[in-house]
N, C-alpha and C. Protein backbone atom coordinates (compact mmCIF):
# COMPACT_ATOMS: atom_id res chain seq x y z
N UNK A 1 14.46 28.49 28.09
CA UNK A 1 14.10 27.18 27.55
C UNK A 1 12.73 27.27 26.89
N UNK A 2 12.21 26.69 25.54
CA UNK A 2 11.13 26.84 25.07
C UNK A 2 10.55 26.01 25.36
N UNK A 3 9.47 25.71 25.64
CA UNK A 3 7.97 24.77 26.02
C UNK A 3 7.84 23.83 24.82
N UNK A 4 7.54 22.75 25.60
CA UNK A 4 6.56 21.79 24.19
C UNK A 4 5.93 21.99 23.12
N UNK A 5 4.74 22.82 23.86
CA UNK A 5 3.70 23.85 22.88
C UNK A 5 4.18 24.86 21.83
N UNK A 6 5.57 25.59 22.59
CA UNK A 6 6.38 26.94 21.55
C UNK A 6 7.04 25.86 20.45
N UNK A 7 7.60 25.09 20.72
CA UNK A 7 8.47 24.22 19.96
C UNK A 7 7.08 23.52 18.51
N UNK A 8 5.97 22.91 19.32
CA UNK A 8 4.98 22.57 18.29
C UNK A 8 4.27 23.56 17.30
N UNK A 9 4.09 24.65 17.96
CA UNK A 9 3.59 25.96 17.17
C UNK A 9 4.43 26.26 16.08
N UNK A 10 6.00 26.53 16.43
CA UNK A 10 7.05 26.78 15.63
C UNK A 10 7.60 26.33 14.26
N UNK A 11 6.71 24.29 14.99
CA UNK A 11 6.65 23.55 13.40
C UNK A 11 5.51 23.80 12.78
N UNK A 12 4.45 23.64 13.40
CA UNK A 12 3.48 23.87 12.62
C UNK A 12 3.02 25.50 11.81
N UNK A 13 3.61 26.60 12.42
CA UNK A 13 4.15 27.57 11.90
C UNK A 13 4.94 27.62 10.62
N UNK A 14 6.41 27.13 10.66
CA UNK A 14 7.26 26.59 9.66
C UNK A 14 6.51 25.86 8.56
N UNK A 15 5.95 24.76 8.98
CA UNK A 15 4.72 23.99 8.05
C UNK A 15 3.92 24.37 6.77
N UNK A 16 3.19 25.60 7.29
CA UNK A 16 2.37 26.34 7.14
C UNK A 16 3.19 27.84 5.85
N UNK A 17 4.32 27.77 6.43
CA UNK A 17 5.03 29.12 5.69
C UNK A 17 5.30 29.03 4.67
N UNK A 18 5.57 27.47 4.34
CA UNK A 18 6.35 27.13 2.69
C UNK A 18 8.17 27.32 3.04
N UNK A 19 8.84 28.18 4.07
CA UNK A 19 9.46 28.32 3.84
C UNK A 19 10.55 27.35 4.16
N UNK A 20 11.74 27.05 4.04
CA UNK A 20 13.23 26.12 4.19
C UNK A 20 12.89 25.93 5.72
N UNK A 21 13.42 25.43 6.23
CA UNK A 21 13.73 25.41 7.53
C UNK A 21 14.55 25.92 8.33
N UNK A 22 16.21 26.35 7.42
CA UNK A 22 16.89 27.56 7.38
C UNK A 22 16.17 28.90 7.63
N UNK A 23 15.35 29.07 6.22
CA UNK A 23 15.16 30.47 6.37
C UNK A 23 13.72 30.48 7.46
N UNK A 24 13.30 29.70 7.62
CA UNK A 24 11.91 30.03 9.29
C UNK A 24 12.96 30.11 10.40
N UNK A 25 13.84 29.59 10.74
CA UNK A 25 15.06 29.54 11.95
C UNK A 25 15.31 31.08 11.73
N UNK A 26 16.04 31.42 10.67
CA UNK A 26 16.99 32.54 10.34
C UNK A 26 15.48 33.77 10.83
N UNK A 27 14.46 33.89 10.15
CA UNK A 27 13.48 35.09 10.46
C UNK A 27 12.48 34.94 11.58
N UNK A 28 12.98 33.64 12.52
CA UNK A 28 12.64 33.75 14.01
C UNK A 28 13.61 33.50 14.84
N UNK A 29 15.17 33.74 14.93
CA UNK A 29 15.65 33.70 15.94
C UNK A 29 16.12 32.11 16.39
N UNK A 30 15.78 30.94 15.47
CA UNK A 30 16.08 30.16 16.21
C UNK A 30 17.06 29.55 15.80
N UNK A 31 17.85 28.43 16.55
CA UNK A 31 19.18 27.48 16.42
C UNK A 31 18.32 26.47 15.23
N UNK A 32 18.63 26.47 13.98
CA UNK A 32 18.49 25.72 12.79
C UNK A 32 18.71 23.90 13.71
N UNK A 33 19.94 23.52 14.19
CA UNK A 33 19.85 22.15 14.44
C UNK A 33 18.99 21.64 16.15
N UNK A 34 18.66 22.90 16.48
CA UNK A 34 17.86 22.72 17.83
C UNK A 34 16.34 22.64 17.13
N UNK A 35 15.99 23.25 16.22
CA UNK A 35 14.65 23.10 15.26
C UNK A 35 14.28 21.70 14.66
N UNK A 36 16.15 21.39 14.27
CA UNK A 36 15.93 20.08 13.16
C UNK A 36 15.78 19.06 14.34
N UNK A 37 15.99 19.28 16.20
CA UNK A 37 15.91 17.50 16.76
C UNK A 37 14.32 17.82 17.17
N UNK A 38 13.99 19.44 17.35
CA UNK A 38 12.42 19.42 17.73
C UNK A 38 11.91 18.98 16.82
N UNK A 39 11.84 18.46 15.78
CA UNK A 39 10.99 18.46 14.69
C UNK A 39 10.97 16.67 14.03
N UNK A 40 12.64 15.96 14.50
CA UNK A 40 12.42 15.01 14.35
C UNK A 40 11.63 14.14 15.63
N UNK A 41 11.67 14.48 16.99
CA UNK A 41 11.13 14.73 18.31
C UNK A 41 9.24 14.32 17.95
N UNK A 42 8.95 15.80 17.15
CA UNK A 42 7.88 15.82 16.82
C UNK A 42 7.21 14.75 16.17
N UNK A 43 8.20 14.52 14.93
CA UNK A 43 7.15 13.58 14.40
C UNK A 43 7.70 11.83 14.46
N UNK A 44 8.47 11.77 15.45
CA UNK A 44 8.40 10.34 16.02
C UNK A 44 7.58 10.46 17.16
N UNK A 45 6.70 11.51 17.75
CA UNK A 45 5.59 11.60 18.53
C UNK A 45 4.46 11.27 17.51
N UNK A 46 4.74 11.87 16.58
CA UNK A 46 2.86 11.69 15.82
C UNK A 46 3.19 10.54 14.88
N UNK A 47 4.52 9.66 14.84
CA UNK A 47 4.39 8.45 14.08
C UNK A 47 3.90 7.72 15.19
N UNK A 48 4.11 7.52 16.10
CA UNK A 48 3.67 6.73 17.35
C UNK A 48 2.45 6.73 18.19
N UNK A 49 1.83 7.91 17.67
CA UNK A 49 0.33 8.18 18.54
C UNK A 49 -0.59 7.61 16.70
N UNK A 50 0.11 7.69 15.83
CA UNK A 50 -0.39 6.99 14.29
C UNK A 50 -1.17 5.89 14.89
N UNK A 51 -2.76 6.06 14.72
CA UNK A 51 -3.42 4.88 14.83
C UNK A 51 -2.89 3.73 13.42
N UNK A 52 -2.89 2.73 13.93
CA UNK A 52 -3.02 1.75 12.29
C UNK A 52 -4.08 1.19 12.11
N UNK A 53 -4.81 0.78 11.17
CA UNK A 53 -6.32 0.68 10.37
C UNK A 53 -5.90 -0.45 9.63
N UNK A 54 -6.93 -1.22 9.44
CA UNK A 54 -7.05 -2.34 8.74
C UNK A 54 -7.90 -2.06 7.52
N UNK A 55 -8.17 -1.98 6.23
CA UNK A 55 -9.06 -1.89 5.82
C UNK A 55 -9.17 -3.67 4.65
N UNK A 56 -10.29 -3.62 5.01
CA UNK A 56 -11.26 -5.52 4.93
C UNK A 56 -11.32 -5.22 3.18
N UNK A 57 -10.52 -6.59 2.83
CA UNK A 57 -10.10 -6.87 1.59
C UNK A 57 -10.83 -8.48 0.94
N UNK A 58 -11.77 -8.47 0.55
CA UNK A 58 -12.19 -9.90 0.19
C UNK A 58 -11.11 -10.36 -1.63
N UNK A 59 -11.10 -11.33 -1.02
CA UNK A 59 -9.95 -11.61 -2.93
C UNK A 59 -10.61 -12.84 -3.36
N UNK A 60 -11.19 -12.36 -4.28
CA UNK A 60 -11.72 -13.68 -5.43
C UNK A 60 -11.32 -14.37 -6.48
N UNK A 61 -11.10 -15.31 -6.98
CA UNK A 61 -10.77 -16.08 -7.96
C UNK A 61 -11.47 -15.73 -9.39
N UNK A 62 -10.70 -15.52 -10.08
CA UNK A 62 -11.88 -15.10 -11.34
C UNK A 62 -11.51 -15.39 -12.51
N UNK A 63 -11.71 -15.46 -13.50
CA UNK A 63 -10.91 -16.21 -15.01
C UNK A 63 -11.33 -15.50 -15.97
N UNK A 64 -11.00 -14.72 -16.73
CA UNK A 64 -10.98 -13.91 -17.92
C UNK A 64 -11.10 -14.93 -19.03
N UNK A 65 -12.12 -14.39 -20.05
CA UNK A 65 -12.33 -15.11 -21.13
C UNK A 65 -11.03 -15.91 -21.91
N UNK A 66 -9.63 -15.11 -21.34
CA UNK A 66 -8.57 -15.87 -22.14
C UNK A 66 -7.93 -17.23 -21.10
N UNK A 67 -8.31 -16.92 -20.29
CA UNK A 67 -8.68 -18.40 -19.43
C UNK A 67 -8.81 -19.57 -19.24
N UNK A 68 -8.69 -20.27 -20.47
CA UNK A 68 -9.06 -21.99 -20.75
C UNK A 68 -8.39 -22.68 -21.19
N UNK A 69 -8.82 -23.58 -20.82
CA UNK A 69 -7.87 -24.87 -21.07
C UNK A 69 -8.43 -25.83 -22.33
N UNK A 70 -7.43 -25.90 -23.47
CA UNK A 70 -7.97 -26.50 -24.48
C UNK A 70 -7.43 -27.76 -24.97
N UNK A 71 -8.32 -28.85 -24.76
CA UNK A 71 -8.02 -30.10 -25.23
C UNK A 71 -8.37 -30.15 -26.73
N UNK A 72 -7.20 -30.88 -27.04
CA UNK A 72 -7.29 -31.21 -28.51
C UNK A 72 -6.99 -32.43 -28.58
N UNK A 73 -8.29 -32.84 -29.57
CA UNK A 73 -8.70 -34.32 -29.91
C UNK A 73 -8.18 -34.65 -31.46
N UNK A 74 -8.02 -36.18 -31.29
CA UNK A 74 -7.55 -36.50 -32.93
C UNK A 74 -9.13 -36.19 -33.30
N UNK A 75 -8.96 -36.15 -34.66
CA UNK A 75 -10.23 -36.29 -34.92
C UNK A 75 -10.10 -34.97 -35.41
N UNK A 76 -9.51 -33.59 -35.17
CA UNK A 76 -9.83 -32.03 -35.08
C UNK A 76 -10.22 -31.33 -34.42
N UNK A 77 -10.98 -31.86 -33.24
CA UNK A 77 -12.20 -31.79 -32.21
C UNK A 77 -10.95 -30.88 -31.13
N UNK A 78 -11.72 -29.95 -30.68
CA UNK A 78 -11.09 -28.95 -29.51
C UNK A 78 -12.29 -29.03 -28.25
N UNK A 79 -12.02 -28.96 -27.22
CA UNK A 79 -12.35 -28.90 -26.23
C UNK A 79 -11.80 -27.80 -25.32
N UNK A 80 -13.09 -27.04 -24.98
CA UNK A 80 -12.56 -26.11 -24.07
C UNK A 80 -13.31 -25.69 -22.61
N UNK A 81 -12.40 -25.43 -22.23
CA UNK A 81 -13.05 -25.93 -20.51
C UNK A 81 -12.35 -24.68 -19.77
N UNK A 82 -13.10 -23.82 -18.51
CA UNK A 82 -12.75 -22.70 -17.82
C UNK A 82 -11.57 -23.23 -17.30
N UNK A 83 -9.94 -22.36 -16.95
CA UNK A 83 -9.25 -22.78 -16.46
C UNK A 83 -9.27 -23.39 -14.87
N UNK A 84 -10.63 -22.67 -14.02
CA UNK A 84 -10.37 -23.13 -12.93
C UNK A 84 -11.54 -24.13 -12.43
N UNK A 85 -11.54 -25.48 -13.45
CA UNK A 85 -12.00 -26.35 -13.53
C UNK A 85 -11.51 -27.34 -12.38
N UNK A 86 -12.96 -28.39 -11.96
CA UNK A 86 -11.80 -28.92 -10.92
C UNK A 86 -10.83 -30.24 -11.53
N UNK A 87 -10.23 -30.09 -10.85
CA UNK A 87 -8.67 -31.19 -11.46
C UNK A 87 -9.56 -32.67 -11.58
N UNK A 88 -10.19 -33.12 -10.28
CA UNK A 88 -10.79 -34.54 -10.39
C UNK A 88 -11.62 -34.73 -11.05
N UNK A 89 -12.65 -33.14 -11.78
CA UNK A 89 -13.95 -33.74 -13.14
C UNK A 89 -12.79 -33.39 -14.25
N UNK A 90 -11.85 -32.67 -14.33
CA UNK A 90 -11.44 -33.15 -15.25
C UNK A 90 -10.80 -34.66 -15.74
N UNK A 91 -10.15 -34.75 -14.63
CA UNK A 91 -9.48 -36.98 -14.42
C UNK A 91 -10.72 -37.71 -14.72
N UNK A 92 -11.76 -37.27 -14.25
CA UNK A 92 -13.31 -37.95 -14.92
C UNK A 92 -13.43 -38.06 -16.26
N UNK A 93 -13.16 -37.06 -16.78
CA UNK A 93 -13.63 -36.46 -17.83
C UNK A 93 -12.90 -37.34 -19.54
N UNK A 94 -11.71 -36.64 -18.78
CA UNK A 94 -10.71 -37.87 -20.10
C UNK A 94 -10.70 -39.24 -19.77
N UNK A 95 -10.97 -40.14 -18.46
CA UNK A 95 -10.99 -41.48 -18.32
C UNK A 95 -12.59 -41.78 -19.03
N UNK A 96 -13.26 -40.88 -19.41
CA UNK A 96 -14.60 -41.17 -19.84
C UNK A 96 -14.37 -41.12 -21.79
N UNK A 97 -13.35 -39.97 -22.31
CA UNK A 97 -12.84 -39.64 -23.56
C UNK A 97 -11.97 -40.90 -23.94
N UNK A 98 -11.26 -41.66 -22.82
CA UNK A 98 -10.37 -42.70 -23.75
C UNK A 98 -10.72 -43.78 -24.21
């Protein structure tokens, strides 16, 4: 019976070789589908010891020069205002224009 450790060496061996998993079995002696459950074995051990990390994301609001909101007045008159204007100075704004 092989050990934990022979079985981990063996992948990380294999790993390391470049080679198939066939041909590391075939030029050490071992059972190809006794390799393939050590190995899935293995790394549902190191998905599970996988710390998970947060990494801190601030998200800002921001408006690109193509951004605006343009009122057009009789008259010819354009008005242009950042899109993320607030809604109630704008309701100010035209009850002050009519």
């Amino acid at each position: 019976m092989t050990t934990h450790e022979q079985q981990e060496h063996h992948i990380k061996a294999w790993q390391a070789s470049g080679l198939s998993q066939a041909a590391y079995c075939r030029d050490h002696g071992l059972n190809s589908k006794t390799f393939g459950n050590w190995l899935r074995v293995y790394r549902d051990v190191q998905k599970h010891n996988q710390r998970t990390s947060l990494i801190p994301v601030t998200i800002r609001t921001t408006t690109t020069p193509s951004d605006y909101l343009k009122l057009r007045c009789t008259g010819g008159h354009t008005l242009e205002l950042p899109a993320n204007v607030s809604p109630q100075w704008l309701g100010e704004l035209l009850k002050c224009l009519d």
